[in-house]
C-alpha atoms as a PDB file:
ATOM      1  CA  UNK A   1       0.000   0.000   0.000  1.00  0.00           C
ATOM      2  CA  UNK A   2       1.489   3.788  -0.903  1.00  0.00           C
ATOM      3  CA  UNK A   3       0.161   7.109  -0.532  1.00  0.00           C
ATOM      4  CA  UNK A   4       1.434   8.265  -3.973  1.00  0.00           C
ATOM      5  CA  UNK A   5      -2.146   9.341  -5.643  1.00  0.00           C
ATOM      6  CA  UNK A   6      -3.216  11.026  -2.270  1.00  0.00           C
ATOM      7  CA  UNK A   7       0.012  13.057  -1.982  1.00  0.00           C
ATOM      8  CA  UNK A   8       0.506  13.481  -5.994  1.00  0.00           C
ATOM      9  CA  UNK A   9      -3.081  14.959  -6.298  1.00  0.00           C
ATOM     10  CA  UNK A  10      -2.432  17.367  -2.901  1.00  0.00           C
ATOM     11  CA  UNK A  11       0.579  18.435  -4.455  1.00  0.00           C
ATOM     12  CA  UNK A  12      -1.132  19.148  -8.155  1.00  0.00           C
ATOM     13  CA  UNK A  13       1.039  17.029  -9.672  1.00  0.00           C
ATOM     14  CA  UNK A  14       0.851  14.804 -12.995  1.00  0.00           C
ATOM     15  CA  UNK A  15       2.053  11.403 -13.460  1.00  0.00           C
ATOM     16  CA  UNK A  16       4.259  13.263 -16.258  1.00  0.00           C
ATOM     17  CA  UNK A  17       5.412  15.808 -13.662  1.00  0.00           C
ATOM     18  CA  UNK A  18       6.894  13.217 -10.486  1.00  0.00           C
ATOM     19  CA  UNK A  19       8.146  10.490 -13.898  1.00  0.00           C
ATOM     20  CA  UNK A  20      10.696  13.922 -14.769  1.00  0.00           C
ATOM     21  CA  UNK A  21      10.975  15.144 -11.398  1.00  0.00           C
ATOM     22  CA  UNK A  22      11.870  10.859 -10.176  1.00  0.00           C
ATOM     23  CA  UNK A  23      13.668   9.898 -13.337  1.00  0.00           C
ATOM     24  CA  UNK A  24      10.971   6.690 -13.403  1.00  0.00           C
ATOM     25  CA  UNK A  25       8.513   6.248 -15.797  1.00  0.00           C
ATOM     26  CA  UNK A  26       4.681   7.874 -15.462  1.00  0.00           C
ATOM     27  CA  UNK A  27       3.859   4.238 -16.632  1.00  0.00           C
ATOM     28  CA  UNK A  28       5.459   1.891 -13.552  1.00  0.00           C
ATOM     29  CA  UNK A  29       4.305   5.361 -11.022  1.00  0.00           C
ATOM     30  CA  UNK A  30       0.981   4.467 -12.096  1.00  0.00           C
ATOM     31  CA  UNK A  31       1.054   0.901 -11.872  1.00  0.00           C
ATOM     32  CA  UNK A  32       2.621   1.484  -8.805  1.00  0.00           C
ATOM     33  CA  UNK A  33       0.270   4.330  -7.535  1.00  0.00           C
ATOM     34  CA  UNK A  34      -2.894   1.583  -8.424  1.00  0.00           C
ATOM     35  CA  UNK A  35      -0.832  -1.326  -6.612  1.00  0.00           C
ATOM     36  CA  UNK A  36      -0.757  -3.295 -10.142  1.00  0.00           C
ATOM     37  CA  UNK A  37       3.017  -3.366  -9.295  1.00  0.00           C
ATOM     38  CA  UNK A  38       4.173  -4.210  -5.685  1.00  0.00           C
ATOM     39  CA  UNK A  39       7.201  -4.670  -4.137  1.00  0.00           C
ATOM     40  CA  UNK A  40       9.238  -1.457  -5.230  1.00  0.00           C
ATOM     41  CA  UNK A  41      13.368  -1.215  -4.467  1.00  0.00           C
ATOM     42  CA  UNK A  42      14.456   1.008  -1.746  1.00  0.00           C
ATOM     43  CA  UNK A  43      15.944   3.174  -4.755  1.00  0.00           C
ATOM     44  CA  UNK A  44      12.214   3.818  -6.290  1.00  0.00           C
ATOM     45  CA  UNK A  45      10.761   4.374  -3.161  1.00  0.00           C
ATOM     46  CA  UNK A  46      13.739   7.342  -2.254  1.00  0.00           C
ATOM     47  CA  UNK A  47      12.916   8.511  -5.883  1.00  0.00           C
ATOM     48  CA  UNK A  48       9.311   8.795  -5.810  1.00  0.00           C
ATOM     49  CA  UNK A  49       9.439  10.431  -1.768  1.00  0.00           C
ATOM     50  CA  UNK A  50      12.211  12.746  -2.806  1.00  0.00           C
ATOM     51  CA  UNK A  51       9.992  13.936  -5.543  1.00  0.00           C
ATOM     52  CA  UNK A  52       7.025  14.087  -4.145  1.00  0.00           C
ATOM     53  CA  UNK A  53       9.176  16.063  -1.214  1.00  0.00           C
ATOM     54  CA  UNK A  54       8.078  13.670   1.951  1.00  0.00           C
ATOM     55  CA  UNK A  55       9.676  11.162   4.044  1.00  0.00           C
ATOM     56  CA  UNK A  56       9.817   7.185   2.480  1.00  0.00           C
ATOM     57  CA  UNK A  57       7.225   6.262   5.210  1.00  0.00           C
ATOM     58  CA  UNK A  58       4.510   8.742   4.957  1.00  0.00           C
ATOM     59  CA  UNK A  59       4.323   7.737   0.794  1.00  0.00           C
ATOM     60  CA  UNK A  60       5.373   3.665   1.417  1.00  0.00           C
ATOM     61  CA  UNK A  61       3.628   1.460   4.254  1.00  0.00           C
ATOM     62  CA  UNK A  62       6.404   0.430   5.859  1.00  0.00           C
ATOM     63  CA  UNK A  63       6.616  -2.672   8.049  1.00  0.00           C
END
């Protein structure tokens, strides 16, 4: 489970916008965002909270 649609849509922010701003693609963000893809590296998941300017926990579940 992630918090990436919440916190995209909060920050006004396209797919195309946090792909550019993470260096990932808007296609895996979204399959990610829609948890069609699970299981992201530690690298993605500092990519995609750097980007969407928050801490690695608040965007990823973490256990």
């Amino acid at each position: 489970m992630n918090r990436i649609d919440s916190i995209r849509a909060k920050k006004a922010m396209s797919y195309g916008d946090l792909a550019k701003a993470s260096g990932l693609t808007s296609a895996y963000i979204h399959l990610l965002a829609k948890g069609k893809r699970n299981n992201p590296s530690f690298e993605v998941m500092q990519k995609l909270s750097q980007a969407l300017g928050e801490k690695v926990e608040k965007v990823f579940k973490m256990n």
